[in-house]
PDB file of N, CA and C in Angstrom:
ATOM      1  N   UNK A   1       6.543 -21.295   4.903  1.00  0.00           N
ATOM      2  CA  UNK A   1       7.360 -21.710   3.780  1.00  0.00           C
ATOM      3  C   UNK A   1       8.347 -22.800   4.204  1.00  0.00           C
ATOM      4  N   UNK A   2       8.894 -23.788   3.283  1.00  0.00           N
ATOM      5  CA  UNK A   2       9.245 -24.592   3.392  1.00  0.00           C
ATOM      6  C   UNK A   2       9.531 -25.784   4.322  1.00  0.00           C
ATOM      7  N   UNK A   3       7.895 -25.348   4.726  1.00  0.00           N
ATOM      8  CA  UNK A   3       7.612 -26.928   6.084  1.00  0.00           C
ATOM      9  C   UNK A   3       7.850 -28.522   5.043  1.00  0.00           C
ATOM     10  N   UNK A   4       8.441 -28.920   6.353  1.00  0.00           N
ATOM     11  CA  UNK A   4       8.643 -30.520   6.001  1.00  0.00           C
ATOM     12  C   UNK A   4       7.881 -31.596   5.693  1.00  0.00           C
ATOM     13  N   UNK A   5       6.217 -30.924   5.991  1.00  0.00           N
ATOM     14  CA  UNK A   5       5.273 -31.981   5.822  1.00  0.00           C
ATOM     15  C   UNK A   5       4.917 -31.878   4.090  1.00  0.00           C
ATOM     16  N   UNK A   6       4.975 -30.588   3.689  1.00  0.00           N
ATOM     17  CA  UNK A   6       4.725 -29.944   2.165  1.00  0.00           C
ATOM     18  C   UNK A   6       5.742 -31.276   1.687  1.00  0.00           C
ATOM     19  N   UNK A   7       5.000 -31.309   0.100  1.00  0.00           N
ATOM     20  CA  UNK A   7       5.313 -31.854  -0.979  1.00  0.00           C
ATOM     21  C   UNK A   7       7.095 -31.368  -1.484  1.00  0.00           C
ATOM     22  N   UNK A   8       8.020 -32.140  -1.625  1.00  0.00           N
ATOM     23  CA  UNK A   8       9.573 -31.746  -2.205  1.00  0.00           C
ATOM     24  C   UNK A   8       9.475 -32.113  -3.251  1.00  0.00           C
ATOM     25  N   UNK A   9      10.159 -31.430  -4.589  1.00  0.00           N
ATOM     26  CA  UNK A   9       9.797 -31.961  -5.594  1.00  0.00           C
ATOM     27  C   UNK A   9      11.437 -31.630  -6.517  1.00  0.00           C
ATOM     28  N   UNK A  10      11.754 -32.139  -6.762  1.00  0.00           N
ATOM     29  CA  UNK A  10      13.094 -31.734  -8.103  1.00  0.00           C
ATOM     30  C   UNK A  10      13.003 -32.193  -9.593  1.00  0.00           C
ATOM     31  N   UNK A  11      13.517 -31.086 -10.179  1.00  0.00           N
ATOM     32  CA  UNK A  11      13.574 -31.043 -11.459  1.00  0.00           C
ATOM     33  C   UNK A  11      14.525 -32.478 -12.280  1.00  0.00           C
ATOM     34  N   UNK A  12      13.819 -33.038 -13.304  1.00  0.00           N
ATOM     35  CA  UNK A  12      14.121 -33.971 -13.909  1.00  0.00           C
ATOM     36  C   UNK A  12      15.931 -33.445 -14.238  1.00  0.00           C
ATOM     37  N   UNK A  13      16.536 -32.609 -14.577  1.00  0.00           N
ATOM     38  CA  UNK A  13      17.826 -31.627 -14.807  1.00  0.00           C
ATOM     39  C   UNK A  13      18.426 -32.483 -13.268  1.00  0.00           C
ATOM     40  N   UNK A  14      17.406 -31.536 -12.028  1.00  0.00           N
ATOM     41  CA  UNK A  14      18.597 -31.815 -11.012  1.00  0.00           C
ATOM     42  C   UNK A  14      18.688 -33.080 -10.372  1.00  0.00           C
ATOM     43  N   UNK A  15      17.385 -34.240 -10.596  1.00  0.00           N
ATOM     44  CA  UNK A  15      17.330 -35.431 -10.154  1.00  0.00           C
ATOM     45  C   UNK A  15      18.382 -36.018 -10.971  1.00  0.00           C
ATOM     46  N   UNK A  16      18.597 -35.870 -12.562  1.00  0.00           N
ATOM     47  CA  UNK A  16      19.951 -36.590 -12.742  1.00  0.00           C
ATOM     48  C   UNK A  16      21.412 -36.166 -13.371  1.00  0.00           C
ATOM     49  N   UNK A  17      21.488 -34.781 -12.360  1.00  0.00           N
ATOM     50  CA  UNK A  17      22.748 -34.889 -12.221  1.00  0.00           C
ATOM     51  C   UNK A  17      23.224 -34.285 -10.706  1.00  0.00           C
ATOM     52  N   UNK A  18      22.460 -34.525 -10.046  1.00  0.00           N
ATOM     53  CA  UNK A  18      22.794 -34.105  -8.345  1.00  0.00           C
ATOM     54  C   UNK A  18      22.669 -35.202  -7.826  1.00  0.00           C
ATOM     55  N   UNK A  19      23.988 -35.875  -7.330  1.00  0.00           N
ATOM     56  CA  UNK A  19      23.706 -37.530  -6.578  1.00  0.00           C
ATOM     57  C   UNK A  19      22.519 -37.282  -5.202  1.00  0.00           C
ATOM     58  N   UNK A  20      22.274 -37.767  -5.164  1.00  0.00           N
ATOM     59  CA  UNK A  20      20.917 -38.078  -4.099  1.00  0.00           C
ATOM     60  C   UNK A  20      21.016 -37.804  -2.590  1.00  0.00           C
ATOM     61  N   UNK A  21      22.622 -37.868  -3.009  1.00  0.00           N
ATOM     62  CA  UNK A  21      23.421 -37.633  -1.727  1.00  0.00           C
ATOM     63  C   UNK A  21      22.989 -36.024  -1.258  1.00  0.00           C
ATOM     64  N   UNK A  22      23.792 -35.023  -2.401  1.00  0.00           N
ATOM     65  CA  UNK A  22      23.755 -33.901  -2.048  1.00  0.00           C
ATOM     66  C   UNK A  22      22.122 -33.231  -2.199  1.00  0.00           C
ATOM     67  N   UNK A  23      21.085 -33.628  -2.675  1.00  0.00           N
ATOM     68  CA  UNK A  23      19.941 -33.188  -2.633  1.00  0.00           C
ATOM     69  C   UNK A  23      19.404 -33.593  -0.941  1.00  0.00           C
ATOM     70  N   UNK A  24      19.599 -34.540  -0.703  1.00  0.00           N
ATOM     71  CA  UNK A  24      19.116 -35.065   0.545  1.00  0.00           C
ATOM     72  C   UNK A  24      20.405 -33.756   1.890  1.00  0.00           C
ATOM     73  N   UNK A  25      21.160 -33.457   1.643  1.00  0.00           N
ATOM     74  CA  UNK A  25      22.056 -32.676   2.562  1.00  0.00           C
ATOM     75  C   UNK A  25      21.318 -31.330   2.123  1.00  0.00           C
ATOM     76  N   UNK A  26      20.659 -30.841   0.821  1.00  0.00           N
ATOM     77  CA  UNK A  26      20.431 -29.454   0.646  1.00  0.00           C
ATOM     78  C   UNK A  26      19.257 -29.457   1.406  1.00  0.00           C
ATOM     79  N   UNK A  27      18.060 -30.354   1.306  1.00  0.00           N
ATOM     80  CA  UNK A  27      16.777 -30.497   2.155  1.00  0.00           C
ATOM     81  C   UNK A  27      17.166 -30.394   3.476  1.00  0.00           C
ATOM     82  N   UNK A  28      18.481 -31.031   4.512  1.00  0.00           N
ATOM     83  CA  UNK A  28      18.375 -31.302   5.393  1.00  0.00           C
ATOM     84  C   UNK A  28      18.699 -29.686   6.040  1.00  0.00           C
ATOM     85  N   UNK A  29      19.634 -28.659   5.108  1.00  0.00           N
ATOM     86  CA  UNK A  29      20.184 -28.153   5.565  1.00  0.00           C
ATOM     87  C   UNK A  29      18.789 -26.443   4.969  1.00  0.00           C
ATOM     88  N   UNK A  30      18.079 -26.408   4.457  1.00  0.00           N
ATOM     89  CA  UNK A  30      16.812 -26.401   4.877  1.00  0.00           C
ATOM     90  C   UNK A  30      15.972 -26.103   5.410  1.00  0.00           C
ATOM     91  N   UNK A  31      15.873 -27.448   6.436  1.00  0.00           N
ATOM     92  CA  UNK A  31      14.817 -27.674   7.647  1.00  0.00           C
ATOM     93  C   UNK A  31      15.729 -26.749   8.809  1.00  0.00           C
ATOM     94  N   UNK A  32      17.055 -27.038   8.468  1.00  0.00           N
ATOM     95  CA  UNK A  32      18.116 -26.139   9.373  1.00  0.00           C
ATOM     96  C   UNK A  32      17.865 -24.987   9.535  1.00  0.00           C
ATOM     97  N   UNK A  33      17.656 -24.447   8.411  1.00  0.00           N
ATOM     98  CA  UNK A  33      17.869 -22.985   8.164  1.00  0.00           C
ATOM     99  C   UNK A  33      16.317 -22.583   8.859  1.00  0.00           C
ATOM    100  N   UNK A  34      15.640 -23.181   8.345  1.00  0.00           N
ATOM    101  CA  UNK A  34      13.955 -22.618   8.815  1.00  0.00           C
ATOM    102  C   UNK A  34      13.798 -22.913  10.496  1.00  0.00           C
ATOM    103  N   UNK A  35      14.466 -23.417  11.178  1.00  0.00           N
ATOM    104  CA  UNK A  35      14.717 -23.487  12.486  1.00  0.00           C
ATOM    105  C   UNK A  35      15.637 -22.180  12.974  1.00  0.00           C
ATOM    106  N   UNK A  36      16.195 -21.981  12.309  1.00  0.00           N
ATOM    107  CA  UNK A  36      17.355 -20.881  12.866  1.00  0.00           C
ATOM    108  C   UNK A  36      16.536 -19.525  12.447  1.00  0.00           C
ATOM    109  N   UNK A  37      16.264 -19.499  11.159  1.00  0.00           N
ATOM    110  CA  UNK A  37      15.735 -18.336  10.593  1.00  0.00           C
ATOM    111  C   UNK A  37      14.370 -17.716  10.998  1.00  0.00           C
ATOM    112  N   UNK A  38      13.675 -18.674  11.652  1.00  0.00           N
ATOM    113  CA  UNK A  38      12.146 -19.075  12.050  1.00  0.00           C
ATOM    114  C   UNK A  38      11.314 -18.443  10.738  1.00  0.00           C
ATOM    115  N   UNK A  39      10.925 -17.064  10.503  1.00  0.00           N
ATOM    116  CA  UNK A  39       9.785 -16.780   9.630  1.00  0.00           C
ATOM    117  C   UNK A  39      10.460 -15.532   8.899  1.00  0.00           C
ATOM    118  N   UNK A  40      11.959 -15.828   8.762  1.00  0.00           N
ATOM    119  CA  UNK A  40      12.487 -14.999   8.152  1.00  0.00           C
ATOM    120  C   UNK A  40      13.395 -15.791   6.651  1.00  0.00           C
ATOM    121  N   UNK A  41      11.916 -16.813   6.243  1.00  0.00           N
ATOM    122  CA  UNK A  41      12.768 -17.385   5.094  1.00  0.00           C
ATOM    123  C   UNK A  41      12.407 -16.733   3.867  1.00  0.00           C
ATOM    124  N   UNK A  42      13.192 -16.331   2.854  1.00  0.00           N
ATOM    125  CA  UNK A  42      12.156 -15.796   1.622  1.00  0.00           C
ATOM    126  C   UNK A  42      12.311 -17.015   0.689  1.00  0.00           C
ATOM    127  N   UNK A  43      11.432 -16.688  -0.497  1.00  0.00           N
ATOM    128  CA  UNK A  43      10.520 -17.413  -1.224  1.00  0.00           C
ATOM    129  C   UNK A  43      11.832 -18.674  -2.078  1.00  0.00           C
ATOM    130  N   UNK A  44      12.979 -17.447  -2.318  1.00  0.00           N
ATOM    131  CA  UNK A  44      14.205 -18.646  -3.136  1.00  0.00           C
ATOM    132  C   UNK A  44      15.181 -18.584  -2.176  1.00  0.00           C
ATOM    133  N   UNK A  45      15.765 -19.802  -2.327  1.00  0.00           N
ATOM    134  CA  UNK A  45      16.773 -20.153  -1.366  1.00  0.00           C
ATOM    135  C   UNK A  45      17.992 -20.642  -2.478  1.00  0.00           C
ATOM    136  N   UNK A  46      19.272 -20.027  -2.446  1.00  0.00           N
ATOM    137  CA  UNK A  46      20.190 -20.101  -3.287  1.00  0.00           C
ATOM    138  C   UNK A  46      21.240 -20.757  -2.562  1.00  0.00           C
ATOM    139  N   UNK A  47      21.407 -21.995  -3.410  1.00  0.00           N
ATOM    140  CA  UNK A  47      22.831 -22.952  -2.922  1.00  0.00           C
ATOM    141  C   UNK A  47      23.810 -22.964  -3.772  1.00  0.00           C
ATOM    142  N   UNK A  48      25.109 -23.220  -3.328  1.00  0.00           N
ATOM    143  CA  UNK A  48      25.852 -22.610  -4.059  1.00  0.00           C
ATOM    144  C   UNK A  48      27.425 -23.688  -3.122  1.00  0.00           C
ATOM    145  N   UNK A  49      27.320 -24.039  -4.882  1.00  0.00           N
ATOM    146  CA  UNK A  49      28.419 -25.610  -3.836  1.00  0.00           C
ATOM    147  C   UNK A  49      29.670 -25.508  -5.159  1.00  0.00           C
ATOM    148  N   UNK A  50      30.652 -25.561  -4.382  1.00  0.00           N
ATOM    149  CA  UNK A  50      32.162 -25.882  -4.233  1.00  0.00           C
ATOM    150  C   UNK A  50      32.840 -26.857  -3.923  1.00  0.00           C
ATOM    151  N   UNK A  51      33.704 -27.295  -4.164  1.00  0.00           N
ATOM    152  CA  UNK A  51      34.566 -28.378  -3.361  1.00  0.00           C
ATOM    153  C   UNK A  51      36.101 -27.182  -3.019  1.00  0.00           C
ATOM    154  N   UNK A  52      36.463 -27.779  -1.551  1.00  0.00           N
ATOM    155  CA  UNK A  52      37.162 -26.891  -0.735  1.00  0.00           C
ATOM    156  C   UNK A  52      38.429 -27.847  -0.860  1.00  0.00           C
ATOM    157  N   UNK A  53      39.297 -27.692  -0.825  1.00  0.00           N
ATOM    158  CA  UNK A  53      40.041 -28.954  -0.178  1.00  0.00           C
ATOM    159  C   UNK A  53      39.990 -30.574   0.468  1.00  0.00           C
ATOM    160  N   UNK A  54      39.691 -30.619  -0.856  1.00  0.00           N
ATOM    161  CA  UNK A  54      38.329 -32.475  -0.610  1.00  0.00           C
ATOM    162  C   UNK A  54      37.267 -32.363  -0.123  1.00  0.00           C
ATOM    163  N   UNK A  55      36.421 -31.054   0.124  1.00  0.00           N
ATOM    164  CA  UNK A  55      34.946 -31.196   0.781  1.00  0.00           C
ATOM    165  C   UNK A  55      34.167 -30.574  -0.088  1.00  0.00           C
ATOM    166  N   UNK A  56      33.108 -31.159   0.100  1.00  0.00           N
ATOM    167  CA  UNK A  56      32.074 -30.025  -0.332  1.00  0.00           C
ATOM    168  C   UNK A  56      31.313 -28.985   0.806  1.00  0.00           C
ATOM    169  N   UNK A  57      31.444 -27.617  -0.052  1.00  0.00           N
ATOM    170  CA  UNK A  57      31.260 -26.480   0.332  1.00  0.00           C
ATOM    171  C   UNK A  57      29.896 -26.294   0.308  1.00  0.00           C
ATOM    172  N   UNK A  58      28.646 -26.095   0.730  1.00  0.00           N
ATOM    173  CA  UNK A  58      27.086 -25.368   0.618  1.00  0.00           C
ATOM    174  C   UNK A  58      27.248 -24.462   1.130  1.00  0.00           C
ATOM    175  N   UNK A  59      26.747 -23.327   0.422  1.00  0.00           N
ATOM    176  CA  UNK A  59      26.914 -21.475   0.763  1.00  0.00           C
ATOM    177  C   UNK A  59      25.448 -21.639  -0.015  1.00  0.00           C
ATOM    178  N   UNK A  60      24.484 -20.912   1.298  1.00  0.00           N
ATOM    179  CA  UNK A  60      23.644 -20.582   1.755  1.00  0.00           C
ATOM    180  C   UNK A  60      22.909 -19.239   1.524  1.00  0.00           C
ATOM    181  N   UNK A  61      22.147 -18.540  -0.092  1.00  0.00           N
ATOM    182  CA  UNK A  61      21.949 -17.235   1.000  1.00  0.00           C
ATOM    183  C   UNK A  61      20.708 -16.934  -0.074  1.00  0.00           C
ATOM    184  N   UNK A  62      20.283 -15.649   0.774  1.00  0.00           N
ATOM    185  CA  UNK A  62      18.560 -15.172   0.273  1.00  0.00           C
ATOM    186  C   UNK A  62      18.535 -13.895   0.273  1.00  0.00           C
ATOM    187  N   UNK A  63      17.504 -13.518  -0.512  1.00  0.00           N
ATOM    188  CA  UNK A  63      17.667 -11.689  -0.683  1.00  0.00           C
ATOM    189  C   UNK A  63      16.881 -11.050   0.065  1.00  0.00           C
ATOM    190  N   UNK A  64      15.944 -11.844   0.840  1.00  0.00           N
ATOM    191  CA  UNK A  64      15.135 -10.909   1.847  1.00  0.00           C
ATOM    192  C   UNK A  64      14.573 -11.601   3.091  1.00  0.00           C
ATOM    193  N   UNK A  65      14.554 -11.415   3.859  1.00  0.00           N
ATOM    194  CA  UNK A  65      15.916 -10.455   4.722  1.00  0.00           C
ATOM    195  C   UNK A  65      17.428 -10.981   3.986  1.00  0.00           C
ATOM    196  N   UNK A  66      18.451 -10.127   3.766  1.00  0.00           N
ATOM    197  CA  UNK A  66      19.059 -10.501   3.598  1.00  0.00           C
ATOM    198  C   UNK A  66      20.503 -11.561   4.354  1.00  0.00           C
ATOM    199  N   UNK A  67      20.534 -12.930   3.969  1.00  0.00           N
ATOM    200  CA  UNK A  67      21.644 -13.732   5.069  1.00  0.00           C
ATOM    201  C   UNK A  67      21.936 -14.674   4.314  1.00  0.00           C
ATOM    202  N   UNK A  68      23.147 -15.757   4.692  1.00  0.00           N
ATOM    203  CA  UNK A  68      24.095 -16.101   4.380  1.00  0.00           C
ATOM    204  C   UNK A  68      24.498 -17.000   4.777  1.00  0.00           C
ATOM    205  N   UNK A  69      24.293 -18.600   4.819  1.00  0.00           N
ATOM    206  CA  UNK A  69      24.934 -19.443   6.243  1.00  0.00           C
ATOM    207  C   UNK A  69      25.581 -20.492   4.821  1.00  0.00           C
ATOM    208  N   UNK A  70      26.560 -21.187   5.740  1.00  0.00           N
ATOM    209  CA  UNK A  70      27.656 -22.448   4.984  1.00  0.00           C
ATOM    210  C   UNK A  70      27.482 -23.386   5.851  1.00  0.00           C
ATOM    211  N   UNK A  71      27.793 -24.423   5.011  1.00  0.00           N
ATOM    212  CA  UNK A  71      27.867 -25.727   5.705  1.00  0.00           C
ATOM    213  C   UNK A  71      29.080 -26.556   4.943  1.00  0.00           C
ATOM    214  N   UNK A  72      30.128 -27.216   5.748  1.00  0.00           N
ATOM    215  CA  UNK A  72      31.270 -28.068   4.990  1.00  0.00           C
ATOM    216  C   UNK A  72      30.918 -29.420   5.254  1.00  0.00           C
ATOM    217  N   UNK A  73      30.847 -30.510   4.809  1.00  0.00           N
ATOM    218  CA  UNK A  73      30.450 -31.898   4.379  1.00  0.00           C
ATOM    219  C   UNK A  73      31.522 -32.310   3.478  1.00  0.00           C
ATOM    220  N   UNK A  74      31.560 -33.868   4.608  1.00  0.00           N
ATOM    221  CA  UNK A  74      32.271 -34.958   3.669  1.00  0.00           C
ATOM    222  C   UNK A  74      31.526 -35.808   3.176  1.00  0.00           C
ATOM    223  N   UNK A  75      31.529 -35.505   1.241  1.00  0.00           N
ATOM    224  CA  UNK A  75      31.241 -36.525   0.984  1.00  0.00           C
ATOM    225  C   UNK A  75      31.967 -37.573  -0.163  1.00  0.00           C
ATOM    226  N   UNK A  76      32.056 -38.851  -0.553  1.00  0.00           N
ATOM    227  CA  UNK A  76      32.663 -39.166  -1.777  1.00  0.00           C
ATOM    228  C   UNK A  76      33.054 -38.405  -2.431  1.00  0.00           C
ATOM    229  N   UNK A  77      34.455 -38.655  -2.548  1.00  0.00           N
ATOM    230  CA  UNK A  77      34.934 -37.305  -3.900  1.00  0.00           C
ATOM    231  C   UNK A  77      33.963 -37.687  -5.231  1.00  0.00           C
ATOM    232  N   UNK A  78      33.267 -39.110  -5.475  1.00  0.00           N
ATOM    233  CA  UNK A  78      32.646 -38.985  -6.518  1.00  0.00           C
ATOM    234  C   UNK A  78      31.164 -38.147  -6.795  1.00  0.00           C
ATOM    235  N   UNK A  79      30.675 -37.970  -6.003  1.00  0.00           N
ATOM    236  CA  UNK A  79      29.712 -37.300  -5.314  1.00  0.00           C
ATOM    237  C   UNK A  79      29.814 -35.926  -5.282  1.00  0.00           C
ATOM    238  N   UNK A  80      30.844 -35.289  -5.264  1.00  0.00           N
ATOM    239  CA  UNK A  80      31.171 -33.563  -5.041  1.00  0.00           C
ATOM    240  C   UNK A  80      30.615 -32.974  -6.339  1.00  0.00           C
ATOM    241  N   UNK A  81      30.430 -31.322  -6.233  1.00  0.00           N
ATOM    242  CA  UNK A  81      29.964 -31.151  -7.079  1.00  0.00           C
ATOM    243  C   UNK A  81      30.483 -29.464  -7.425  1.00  0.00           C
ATOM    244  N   UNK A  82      30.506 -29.039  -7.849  1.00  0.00           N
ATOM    245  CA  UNK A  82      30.568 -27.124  -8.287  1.00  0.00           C
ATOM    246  C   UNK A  82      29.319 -26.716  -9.106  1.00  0.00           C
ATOM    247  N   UNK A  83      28.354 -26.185  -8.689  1.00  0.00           N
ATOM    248  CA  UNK A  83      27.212 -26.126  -9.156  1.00  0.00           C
ATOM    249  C   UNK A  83      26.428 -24.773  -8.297  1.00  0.00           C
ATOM    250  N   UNK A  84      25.339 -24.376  -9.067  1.00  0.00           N
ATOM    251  CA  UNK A  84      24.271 -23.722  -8.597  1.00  0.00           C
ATOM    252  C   UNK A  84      23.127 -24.645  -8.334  1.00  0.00           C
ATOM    253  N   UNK A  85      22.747 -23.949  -6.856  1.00  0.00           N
ATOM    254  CA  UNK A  85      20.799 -24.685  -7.385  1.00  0.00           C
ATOM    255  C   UNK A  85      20.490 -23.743  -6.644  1.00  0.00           C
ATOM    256  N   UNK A  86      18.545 -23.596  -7.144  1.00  0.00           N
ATOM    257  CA  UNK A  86      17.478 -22.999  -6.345  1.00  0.00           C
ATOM    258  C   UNK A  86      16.607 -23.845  -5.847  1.00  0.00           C
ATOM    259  N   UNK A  87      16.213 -23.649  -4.898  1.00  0.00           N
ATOM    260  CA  UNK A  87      15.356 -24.080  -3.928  1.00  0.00           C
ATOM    261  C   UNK A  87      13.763 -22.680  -3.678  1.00  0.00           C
ATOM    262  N   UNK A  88      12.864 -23.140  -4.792  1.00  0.00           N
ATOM    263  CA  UNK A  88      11.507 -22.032  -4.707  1.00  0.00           C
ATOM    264  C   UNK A  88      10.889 -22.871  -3.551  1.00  0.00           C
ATOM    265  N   UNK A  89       9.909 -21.975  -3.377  1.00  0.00           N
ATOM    266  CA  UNK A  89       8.245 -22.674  -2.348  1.00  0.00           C
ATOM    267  C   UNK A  89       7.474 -21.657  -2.888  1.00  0.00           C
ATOM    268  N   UNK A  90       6.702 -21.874  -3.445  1.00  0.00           N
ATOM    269  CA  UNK A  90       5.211 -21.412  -3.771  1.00  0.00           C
ATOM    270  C   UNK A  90       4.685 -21.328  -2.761  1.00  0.00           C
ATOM    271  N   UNK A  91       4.240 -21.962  -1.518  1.00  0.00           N
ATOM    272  CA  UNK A  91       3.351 -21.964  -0.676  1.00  0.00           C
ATOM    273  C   UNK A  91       3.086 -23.375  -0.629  1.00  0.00           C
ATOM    274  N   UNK A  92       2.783 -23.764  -1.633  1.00  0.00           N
ATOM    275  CA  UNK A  92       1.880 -25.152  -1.469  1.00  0.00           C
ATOM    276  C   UNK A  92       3.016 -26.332  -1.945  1.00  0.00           C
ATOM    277  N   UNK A  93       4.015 -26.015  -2.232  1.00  0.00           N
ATOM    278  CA  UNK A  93       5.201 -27.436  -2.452  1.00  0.00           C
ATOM    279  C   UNK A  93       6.646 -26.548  -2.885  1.00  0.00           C
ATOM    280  N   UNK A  94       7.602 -27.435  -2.441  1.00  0.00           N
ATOM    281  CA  UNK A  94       9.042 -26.652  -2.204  1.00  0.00           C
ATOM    282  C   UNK A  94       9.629 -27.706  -4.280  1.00  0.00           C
ATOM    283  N   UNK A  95      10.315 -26.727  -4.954  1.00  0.00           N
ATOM    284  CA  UNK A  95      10.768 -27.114  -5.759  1.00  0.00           C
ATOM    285  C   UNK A  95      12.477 -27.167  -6.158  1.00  0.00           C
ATOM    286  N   UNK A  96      13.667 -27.820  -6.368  1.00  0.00           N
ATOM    287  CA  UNK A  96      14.837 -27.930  -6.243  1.00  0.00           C
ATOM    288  C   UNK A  96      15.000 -27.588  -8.023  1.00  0.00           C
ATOM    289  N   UNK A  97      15.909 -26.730  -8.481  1.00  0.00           N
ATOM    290  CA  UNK A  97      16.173 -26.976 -10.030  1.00  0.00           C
ATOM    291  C   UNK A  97      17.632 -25.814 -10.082  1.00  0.00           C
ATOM    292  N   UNK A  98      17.926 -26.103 -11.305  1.00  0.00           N
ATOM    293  CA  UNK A  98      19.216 -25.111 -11.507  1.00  0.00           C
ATOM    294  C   UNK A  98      18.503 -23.999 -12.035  1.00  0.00           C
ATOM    295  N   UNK A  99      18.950 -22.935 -12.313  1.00  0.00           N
ATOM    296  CA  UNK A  99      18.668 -21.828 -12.691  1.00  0.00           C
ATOM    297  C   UNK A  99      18.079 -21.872 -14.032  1.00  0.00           C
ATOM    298  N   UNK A 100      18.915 -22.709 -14.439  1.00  0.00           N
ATOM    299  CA  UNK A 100      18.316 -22.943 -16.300  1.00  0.00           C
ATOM    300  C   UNK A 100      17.136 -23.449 -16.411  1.00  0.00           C
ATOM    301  N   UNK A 101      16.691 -23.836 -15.477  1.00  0.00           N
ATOM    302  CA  UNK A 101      15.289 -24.651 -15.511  1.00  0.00           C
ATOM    303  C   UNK A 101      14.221 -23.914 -14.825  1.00  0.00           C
ATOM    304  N   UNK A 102      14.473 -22.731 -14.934  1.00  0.00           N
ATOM    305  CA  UNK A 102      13.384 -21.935 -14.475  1.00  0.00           C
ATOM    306  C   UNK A 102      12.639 -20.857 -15.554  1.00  0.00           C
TER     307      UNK A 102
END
């Protein structure tokens, strides 16, 4: 699940209103997680962004196995965001959308 060579795909919803910026940091962070996690990724991956004190916040987590990781990033305050997204994989291509779009 969510190898890098597979197809990425986002929802028309989150392509325009997630700057390109933070989709490209949720992918990167990801490939992160599937390195750390090795074969303990499940199927949805729940992001979950804040702005902290001028940063943006990514909180990280999945229901099986259950875990939890953050990441703090500077980016353009125009760019920040307070939002949900999911991150599915079917198997055969990884998909990015908000909840409403599922």
């Amino acid at each position: 699940m969510f190898e890098k060579e597979k197809n990425r795909f986002v929802t028309r919803s989150v392509d325009s209103e997630v700057p390109i910026e933070i989709q490209v940091l949720i992918w990167d962070f990801i490939d992160e997680l599937k390195e750390k996690r090795q074969s303990e990724m499940d199927y949805l991956q729940v992001f979950q962004l804040t702005i902290q004190d001028g940063v943006q916040v990514i909180i990280n987590t999945q229901e099986e196995p259950l875990k939890e990781d953050c990441i703090k990033v500077t980016v353009p305050k125009n760019k920040m965001l307070s939002t949900r997204i999911w991150v599915m994989d079917d198997g055969n291509y990884s998909t990015m959308l908000f909840p409403s779009d599922y």
